[in-house]
Protein backbone atom coordinates (compact mmCIF):
# COMPACT_ATOMS: atom_id res chain seq x y z
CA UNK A 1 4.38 -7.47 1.66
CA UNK A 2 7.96 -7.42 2.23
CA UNK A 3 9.44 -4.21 2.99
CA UNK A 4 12.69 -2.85 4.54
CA UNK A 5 12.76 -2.33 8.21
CA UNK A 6 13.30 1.68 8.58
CA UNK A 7 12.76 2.89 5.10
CA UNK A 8 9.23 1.52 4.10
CA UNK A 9 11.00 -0.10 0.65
CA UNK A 10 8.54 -2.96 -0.52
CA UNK A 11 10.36 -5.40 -1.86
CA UNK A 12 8.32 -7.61 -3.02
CA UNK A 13 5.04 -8.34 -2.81
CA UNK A 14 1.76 -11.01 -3.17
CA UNK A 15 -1.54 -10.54 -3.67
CA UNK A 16 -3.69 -12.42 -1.25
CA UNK A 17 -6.21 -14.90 -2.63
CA UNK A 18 -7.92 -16.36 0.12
CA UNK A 19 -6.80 -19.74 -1.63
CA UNK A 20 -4.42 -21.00 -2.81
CA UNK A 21 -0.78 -20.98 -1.60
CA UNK A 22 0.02 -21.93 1.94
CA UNK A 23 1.84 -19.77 4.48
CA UNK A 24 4.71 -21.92 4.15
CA UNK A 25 4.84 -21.15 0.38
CA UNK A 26 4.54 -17.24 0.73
CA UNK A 27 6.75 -16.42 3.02
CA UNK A 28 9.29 -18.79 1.17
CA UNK A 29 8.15 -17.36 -2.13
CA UNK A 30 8.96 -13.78 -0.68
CA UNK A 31 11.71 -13.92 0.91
CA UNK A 32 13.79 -16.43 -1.64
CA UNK A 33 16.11 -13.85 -3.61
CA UNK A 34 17.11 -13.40 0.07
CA UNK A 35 18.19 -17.05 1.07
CA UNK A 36 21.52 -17.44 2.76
CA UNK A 37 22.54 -14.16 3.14
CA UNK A 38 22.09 -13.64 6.40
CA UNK A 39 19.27 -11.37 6.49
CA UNK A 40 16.94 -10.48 9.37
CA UNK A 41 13.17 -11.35 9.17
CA UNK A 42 10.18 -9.88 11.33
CA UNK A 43 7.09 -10.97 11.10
CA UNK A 44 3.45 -10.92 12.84
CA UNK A 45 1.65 -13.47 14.14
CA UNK A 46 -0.31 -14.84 11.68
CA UNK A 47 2.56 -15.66 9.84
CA UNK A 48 4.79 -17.59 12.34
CA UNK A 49 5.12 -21.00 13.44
CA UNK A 50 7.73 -23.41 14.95
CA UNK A 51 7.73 -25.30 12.15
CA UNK A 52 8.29 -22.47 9.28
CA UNK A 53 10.80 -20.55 11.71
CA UNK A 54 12.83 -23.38 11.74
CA UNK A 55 12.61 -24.22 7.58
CA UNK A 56 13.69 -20.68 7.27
CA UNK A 57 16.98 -21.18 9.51
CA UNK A 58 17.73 -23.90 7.07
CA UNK A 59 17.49 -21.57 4.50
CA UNK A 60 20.00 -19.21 6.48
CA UNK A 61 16.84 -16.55 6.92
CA UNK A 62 17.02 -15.46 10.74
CA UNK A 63 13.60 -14.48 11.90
CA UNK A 64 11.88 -12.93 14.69
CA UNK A 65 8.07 -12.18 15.91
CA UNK A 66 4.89 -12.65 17.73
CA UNK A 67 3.49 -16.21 17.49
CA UNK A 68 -0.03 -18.23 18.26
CA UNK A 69 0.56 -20.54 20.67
CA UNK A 70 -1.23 -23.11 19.30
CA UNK A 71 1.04 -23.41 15.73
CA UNK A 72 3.64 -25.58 17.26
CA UNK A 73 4.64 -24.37 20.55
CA UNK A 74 5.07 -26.61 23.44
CA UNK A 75 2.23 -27.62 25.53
CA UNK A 76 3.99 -26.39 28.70
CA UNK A 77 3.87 -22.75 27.64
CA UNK A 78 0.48 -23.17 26.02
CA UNK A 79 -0.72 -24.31 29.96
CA UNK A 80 1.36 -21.20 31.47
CA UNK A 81 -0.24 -18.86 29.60
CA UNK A 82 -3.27 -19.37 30.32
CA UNK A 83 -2.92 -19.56 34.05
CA UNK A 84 -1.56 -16.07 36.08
CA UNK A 85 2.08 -15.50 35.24
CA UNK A 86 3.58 -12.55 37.66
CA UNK A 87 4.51 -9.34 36.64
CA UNK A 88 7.57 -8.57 34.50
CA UNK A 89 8.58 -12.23 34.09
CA UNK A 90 9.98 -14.14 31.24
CA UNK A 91 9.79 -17.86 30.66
CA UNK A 92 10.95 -19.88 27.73
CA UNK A 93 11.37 -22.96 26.22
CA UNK A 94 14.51 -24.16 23.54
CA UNK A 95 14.65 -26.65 20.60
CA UNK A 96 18.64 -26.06 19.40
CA UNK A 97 18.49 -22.84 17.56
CA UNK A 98 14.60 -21.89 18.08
CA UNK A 99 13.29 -19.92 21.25
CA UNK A 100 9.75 -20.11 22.15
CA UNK A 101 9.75 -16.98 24.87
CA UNK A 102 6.74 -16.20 27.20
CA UNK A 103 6.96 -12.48 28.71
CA UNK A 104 4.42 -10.83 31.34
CA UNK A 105 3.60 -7.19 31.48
CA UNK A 106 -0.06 -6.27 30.87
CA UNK A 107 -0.58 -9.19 29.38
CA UNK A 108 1.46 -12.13 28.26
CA UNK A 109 3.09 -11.76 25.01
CA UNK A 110 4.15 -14.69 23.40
CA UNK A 111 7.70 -14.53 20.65
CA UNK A 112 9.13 -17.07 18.55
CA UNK A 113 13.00 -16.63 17.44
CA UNK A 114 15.88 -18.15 15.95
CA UNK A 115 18.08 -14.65 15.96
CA UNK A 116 18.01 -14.01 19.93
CA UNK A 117 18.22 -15.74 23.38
CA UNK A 118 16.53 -15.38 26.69
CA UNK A 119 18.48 -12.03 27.44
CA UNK A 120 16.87 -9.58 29.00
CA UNK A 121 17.72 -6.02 29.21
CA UNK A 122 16.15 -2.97 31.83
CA UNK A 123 13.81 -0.78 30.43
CA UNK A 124 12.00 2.70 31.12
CA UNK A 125 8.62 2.86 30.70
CA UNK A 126 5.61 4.70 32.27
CA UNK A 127 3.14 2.91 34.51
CA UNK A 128 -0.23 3.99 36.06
CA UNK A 129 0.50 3.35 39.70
CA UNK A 130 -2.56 3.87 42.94
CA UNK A 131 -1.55 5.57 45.37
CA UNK A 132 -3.05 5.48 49.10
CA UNK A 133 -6.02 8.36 48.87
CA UNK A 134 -7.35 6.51 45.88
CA UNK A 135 -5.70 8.54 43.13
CA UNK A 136 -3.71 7.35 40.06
CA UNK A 137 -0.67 9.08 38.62
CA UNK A 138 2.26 8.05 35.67
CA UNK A 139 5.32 6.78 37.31
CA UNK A 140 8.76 5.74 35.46
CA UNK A 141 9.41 2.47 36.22
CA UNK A 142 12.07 -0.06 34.83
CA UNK A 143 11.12 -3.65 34.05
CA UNK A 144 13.45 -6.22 32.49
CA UNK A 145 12.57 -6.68 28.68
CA UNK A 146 13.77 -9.70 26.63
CA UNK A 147 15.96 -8.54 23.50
CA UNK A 148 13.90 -10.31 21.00
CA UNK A 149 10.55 -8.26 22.23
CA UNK A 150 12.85 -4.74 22.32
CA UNK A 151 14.60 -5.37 18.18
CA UNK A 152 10.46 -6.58 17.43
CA UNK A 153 9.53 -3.55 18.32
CA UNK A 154 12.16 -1.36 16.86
CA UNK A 155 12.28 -3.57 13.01
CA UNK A 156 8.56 -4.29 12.89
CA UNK A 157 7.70 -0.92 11.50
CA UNK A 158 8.66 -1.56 7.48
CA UNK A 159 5.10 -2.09 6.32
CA UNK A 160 3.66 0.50 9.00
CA UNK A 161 5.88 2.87 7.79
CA UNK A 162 5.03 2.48 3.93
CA UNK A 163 0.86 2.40 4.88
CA UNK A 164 1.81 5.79 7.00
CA UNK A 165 3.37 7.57 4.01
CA UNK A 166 0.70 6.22 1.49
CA UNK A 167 -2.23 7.43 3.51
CA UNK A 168 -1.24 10.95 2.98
CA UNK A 169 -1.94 11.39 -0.70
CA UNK A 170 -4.18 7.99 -1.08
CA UNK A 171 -5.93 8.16 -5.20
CA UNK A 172 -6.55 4.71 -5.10
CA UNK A 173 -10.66 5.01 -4.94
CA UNK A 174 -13.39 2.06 -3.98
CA UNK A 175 -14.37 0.75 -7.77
CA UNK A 176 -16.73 -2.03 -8.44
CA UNK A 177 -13.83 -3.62 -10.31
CA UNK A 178 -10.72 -4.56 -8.05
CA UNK A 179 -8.12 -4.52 -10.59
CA UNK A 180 -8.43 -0.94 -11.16
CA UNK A 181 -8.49 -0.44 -7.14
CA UNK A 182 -5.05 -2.75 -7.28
CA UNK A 183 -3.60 -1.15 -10.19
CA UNK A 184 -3.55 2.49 -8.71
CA UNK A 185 -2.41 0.90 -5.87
CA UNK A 186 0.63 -0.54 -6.97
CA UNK A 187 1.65 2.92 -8.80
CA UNK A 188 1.65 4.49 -5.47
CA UNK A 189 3.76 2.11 -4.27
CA UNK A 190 6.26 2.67 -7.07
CA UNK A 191 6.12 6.11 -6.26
CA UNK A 192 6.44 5.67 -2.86
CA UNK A 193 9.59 2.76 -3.36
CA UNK A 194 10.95 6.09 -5.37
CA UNK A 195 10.80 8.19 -3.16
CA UNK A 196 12.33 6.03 0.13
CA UNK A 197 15.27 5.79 -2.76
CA UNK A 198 15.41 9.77 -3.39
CA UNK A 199 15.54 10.45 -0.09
CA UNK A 200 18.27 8.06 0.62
CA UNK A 201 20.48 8.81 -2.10
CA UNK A 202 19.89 12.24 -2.57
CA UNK A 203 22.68 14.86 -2.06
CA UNK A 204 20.63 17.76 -2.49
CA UNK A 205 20.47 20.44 0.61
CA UNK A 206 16.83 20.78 0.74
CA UNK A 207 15.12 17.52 0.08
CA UNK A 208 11.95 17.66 -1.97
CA UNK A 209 8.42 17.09 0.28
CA UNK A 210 6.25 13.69 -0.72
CA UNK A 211 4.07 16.07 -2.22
CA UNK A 212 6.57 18.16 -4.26
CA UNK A 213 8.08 14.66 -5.32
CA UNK A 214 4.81 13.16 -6.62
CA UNK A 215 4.58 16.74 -8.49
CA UNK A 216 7.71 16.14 -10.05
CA UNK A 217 7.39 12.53 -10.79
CA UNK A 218 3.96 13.14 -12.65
CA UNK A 219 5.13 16.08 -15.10
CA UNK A 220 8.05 14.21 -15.87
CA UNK A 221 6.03 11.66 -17.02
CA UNK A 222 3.20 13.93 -18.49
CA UNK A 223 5.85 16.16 -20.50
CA UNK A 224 7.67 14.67 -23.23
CA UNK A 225 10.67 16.99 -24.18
CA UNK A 226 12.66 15.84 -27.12
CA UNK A 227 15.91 17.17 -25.92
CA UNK A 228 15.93 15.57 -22.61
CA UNK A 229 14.98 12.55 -24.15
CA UNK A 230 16.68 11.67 -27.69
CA UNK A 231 15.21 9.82 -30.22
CA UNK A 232 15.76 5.85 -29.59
CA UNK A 233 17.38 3.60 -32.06
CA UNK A 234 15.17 0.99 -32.54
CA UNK A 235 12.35 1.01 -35.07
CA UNK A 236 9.65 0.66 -32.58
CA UNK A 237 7.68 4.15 -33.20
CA UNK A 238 6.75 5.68 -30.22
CA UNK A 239 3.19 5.53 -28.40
CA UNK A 240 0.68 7.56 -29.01
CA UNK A 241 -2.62 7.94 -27.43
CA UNK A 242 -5.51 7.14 -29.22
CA UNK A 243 -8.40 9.67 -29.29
CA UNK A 244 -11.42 8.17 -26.50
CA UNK A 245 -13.73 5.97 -27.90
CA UNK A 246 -16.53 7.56 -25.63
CA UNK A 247 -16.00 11.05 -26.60
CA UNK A 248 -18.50 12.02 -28.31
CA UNK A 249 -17.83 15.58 -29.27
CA UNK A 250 -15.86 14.28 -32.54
CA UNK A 251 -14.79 11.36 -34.29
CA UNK A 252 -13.12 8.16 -33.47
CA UNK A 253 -10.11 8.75 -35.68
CA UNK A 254 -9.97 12.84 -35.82
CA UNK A 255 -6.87 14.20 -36.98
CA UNK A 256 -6.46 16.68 -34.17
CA UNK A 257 -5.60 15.26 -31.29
CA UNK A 258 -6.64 16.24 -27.71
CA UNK A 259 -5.32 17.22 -24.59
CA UNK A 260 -5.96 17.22 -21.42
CA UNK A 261 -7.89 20.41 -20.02
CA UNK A 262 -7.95 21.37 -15.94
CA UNK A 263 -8.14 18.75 -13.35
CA UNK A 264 -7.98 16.14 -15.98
CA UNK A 265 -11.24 16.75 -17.90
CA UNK A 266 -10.79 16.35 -22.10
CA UNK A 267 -10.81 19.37 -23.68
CA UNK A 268 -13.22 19.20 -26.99
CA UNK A 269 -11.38 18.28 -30.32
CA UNK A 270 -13.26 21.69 -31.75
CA UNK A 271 -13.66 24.35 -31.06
CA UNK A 272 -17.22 23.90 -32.03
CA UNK A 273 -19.57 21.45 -31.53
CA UNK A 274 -19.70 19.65 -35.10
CA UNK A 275 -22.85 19.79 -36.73
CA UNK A 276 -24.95 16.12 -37.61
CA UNK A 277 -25.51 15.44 -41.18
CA UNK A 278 -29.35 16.17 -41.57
CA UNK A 279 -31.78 16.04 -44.10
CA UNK A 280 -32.69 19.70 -45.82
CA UNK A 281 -36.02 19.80 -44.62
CA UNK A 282 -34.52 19.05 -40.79
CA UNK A 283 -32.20 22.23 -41.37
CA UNK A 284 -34.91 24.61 -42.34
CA UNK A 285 -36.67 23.43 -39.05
CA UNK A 286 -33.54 23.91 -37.49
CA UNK A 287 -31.90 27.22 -38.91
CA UNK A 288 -35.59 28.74 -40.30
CA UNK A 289 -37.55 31.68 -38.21
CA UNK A 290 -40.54 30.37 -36.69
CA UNK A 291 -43.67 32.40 -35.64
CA UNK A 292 -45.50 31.95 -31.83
CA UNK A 293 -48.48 30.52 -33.03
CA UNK A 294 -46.29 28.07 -35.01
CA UNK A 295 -44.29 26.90 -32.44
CA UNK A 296 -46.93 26.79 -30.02
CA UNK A 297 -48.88 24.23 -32.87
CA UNK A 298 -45.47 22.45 -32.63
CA UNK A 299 -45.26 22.10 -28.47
CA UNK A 300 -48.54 21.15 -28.46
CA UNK A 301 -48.61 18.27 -31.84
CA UNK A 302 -45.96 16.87 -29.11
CA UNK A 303 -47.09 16.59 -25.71
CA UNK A 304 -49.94 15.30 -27.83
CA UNK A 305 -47.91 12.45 -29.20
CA UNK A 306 -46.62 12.24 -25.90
CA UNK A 307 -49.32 11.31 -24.53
């Protein structure tokens, strides 16, 4: 997916096949309504190589993020980072506009980029220090951080963000069938691509909740009022749903139509349950007044033919 860096937006998206399209052609197929105009691009490792971070600078696409090693990267740092680097130190290798950086804290974490240089910048963080009597305790201490690993950190949160907000009110449910699974998927994240555009475009005080938003959104759609929404011009009629095939308190084509009941369960197209055409002799069974002795003739005429 490709979302926007502090909002969640998905912009676009493609469904993963297992086969296939390349790497190459994904990212390129994502990102191309965004060629040459300068945008930023942050991506994880098991997207990024040398080799498609430096197509995507010809395609005026500046990118950034956390790369394998092994896609492309020069043997020198390949050998370094295996071997014991020391503490807080930053080595790196250039090819014109591409930087191939190597940085040591708790372990070595290796960034690709055509959008930074080798800067480094100081940095507060917390470290678990020893002391002397054998005790541990959280120290601030300040370590020199290259650029490129500080903006990956603070821009690689776009997709993170939009799984966050979806988790909260997930209805997309396990189904044998994974279309249906996708499908409900992809109207939450039109809801949710809504709702990162209500919030930033609202002028309204108090700004509606997720939840108060999804209320709204789904009445709107539910409720069909006339007045808000005048009659089109064109001489398509307007949709209307079709009584269910599987409901099997009335017919197929009844004239009455029905409508939803609580929590989404149909509400019976009668009020009654219809009566089956029978013969006359099945309605006097059915109507008649039997005795005990008769129906206890019957019960037992069955579990003999049961048997």
């Amino acid at each position: 997916m490709l979302a926007e860096s502090t909002t969640g937006y998905i912009c676009g998206f493609d469904v993963y096949s297992g086969i296939g399209k390349t790497i190459h052609e994904t990212v390129t197929g994502l990102i191309r309504p965004l060629v040459n105009k300068g945008h930023h691009l942050y991506m994880y490792n098991y997207y990024n190589s040398v080799s498609l971070t430096e197509k995507l600078r010809e395609l005026g696409v500046y990118t950034c993020g956390t790369i394998r090693l092994i896609r492309g990267a020069p043997k020198e740092l390949q050998n370094i980072a295996k071997g014991k680097l020391p503490v807080d130190t930053t080595v790196y290798l250039r090819k014109v506009n591409t930087f191939v950086l190597l940085w040591k804290d708790k372990r070595v974490v290796s960034i690709i980029t055509n959008l930074h240089n080798a800067d480094t910048q100081q940095v507060q963080r917390r470290k678990r220090v020893r002391r002397r009597d054998g005790t541990t305790a959280l120290e601030q201490v300040t370590v020199n951080k290259p650029i490129a690993i500080c903006d990956y950190n603070k821009f690689m949160k776009g997709v993170d963000h939009f799984d966050h907000m979806v988790k909260h009110y997930h209805f997309a449910r396990k189904s044998h069938k994974w279309t249906k699974k996708i499908t409900f998927y992809f109207l939450q994240m039109t809801l949710q691509n809504a709702f990162s555009l209500y919030k930033s475009s609202t002028s309204d005080r108090k700004k509606l909740t997720l939840l108060q938003f999804h209320e709204v959104a789904i009445w709107s759609l539910l409720k069909w009022d006339k007045e808000e929404w005048p009659a089109t011009t064109t001489t398509y009629t307007h949709l209307v749903q079709a009584p269910d095939l599987n409901d099997d308190t009335g017919p197929a084509y009844a004239a009455d139509k029905s409508t939803p009941g609580p929590s989404g369960v149909r509400r019976p197209l009668f009020t009654s349950t219809p009566q089956a055409e029978a013969s006359t002799e099945s309605e006097h069974e059915i109507s008649g007044t039997m005795s005990l002795d008769e129906l206890r003739q019957m019960t037992q005429n069955q579990v003999s033919n049961l048997h």
